[in-house]
N, C-alpha and C. Protein backbone atom coordinates (compact mmCIF):
# COMPACT_ATOMS: atom_id res chain seq x y z
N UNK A 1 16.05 11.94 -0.58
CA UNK A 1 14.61 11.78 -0.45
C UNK A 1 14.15 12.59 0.76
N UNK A 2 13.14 13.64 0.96
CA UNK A 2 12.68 13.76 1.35
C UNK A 2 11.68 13.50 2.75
N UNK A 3 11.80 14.01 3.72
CA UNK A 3 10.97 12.73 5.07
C UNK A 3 10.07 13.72 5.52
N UNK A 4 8.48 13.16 5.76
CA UNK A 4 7.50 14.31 5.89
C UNK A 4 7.13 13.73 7.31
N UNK A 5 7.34 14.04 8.58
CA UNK A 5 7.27 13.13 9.72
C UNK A 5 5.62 13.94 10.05
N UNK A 6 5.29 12.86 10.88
CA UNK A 6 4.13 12.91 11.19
C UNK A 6 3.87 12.72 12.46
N UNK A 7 3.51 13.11 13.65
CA UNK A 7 3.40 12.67 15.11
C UNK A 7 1.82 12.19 15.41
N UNK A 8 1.97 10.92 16.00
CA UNK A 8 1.44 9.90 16.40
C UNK A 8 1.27 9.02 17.74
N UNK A 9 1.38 10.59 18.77
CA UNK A 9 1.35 10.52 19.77
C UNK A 9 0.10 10.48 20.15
N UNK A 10 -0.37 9.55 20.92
CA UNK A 10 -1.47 9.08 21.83
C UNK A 10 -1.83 9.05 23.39
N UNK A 11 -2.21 10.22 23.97
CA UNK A 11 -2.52 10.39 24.92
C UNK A 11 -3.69 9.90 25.87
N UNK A 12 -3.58 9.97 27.09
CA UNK A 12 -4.84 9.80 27.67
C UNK A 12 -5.72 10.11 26.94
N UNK A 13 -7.56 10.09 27.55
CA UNK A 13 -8.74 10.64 26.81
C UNK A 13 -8.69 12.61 27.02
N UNK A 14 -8.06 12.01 28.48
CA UNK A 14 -8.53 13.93 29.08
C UNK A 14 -7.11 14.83 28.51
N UNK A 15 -6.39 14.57 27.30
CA UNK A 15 -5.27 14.80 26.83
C UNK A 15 -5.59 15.34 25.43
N UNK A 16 -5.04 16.73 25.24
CA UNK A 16 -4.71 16.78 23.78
C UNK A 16 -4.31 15.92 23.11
N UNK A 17 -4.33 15.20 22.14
CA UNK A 17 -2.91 14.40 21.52
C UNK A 17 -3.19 14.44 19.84
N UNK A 18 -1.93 14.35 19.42
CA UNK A 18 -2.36 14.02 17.38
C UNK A 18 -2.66 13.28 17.09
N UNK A 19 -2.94 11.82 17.51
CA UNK A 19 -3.30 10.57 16.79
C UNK A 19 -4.70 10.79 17.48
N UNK A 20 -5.04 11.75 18.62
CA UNK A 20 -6.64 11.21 18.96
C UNK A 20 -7.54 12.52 18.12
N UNK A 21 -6.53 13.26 17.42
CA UNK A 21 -7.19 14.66 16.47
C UNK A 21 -7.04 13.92 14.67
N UNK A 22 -6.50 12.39 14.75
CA UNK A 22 -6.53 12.21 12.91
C UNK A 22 -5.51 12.20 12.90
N UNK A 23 -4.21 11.96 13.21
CA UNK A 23 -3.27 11.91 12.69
C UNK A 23 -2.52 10.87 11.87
N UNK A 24 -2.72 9.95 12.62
CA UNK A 24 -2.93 8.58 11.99
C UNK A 24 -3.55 7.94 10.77
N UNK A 25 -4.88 8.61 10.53
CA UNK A 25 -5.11 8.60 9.20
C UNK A 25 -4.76 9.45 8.07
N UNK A 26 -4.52 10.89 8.41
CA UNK A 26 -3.46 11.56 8.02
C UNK A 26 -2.01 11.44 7.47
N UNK A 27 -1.61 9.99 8.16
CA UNK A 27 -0.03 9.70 7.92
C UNK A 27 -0.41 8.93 6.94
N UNK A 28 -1.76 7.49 6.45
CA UNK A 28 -2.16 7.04 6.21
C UNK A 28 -2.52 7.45 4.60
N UNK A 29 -2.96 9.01 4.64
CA UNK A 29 -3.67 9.23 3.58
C UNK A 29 -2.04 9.33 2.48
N UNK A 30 -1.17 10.37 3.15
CA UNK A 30 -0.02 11.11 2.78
C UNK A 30 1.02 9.35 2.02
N UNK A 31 0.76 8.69 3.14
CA UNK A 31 1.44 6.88 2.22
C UNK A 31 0.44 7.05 1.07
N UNK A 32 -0.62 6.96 0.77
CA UNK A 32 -1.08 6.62 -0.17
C UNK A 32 -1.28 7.27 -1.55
N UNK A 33 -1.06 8.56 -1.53
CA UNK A 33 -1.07 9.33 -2.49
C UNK A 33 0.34 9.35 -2.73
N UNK A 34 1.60 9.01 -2.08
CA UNK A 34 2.92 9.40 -2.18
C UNK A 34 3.21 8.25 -3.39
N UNK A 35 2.59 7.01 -2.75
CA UNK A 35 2.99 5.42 -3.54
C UNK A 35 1.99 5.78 -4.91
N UNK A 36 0.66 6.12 -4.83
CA UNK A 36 -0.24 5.97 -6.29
C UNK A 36 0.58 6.91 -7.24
N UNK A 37 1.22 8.37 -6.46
CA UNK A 37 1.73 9.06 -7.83
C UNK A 37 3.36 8.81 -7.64
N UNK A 38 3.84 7.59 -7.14
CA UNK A 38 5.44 7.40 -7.45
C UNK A 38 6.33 8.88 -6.97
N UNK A 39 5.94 9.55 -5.71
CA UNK A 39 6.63 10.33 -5.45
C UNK A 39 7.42 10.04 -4.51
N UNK A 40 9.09 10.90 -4.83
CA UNK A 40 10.37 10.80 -4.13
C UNK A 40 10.19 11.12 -2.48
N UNK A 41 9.08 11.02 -2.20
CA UNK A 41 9.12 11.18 -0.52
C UNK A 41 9.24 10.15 0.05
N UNK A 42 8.84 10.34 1.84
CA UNK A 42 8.67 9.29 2.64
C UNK A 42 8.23 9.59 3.29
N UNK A 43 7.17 9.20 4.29
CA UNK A 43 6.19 9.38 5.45
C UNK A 43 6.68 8.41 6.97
N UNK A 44 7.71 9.45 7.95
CA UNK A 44 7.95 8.71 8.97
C UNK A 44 6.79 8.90 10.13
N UNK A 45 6.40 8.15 10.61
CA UNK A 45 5.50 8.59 12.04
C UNK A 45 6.32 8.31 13.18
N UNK A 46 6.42 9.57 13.80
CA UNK A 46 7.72 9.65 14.65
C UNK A 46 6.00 10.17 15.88
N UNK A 47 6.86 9.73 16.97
CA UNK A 47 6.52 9.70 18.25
C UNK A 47 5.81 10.70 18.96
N UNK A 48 6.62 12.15 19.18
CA UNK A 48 5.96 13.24 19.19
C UNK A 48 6.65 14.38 18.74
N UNK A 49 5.99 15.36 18.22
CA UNK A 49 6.75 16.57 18.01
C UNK A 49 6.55 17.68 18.93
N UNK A 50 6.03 17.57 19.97
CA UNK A 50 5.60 18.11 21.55
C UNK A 50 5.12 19.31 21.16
N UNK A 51 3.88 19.21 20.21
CA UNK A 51 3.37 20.27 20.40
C UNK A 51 1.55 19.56 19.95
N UNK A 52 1.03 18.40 20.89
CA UNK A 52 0.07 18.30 20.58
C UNK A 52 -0.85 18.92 20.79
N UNK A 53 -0.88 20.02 21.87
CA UNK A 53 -1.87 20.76 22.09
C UNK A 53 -2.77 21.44 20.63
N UNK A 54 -1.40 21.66 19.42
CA UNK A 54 -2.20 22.42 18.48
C UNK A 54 -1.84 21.66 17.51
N UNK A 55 -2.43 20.15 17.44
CA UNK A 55 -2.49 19.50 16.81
C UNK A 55 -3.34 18.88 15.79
N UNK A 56 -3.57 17.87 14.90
CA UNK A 56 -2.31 17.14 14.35
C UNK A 56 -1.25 18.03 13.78
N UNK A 57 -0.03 17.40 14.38
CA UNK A 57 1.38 17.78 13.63
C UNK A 57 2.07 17.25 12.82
N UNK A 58 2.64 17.92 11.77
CA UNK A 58 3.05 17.91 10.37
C UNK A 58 4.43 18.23 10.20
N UNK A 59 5.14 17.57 10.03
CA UNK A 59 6.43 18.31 9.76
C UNK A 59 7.55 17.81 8.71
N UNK A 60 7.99 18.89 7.70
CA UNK A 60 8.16 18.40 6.34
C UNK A 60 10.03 18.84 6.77
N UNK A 61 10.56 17.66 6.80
CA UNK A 61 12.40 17.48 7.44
C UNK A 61 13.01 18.55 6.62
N UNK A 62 13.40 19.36 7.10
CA UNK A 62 14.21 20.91 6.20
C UNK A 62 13.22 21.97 5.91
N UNK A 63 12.13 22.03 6.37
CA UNK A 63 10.66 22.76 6.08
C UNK A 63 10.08 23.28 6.88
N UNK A 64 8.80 23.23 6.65
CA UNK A 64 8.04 24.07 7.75
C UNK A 64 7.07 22.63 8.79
N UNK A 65 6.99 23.44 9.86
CA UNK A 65 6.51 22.73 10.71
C UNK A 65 4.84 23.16 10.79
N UNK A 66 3.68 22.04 10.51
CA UNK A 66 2.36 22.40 10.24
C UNK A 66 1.41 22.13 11.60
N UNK A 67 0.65 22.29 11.91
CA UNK A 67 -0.34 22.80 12.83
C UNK A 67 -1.73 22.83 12.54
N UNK A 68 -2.75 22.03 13.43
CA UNK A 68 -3.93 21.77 13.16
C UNK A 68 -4.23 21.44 11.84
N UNK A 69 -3.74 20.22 11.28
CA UNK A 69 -3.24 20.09 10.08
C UNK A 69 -4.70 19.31 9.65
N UNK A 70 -5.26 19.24 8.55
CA UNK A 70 -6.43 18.05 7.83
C UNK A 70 -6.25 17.80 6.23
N UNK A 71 -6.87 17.19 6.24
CA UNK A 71 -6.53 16.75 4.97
C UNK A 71 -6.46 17.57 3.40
N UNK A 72 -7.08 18.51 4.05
CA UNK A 72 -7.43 19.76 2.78
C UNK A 72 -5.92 19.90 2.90
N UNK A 73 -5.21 20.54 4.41
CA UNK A 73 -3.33 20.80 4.10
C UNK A 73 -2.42 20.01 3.43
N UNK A 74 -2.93 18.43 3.65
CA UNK A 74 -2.00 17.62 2.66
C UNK A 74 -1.49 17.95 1.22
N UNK A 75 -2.02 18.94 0.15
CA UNK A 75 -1.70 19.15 -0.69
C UNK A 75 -0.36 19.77 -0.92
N UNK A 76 -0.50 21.33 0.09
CA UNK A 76 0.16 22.11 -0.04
C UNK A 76 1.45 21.64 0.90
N UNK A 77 1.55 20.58 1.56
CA UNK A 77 2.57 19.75 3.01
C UNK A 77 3.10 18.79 1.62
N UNK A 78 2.60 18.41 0.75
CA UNK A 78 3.16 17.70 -0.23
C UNK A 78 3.87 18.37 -1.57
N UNK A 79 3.39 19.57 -1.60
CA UNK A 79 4.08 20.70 -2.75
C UNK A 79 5.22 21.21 -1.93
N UNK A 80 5.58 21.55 -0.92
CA UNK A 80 6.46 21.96 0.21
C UNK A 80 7.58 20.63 0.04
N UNK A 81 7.00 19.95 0.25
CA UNK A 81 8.18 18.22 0.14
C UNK A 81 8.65 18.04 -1.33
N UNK A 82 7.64 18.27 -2.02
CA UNK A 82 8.66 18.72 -3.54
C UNK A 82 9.12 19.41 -4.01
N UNK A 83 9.25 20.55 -3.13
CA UNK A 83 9.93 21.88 -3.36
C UNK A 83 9.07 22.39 -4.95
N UNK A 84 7.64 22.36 -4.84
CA UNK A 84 6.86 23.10 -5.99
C UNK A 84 6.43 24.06 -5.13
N UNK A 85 6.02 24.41 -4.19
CA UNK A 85 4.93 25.56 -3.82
C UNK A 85 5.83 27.27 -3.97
């Protein structure tokens, strides 16, 4: 199975961070479309991937690592995890 980690790091206010750019609902959206269409993934929210400055971060385990990521990218971060794109 597949693991599409997600960072959910929370910084100060005066701080870049991915959970204060959406990430969190982002990890949120990616559970929910994974469970409605019964797909072989999994959505970990791991801590940080130390690159919040150009964040939210995306990162699909054996894949590519995503950047300023929104919800329009979820498609193609989910074709990448099924090895369709």
């Amino acid at each position: 199975m597949v693991t599409i980690m997600v960072c959910i790091k929370r910084r100060f206010e005066d701080q870049p961070s991915c959970a204060g750019r959406g990430s969190e609902a982002l990890a949120c959206r990616l559970e929910a479309e994974i469970a409605s269409q019964a797909l072989p993934l999994k959505v970990q929210r791991f801590p940080c991937l130390g690159l919040c400055e150009i964040g939210p971060n995306i990162k699909v385990v054996g894949g590519d690592l995503y950047h300023r990521v929104d919800e329009a990218a979820l498609p193609a971060i989910l074709s990448e995890a099924l090895g369709t794109r």
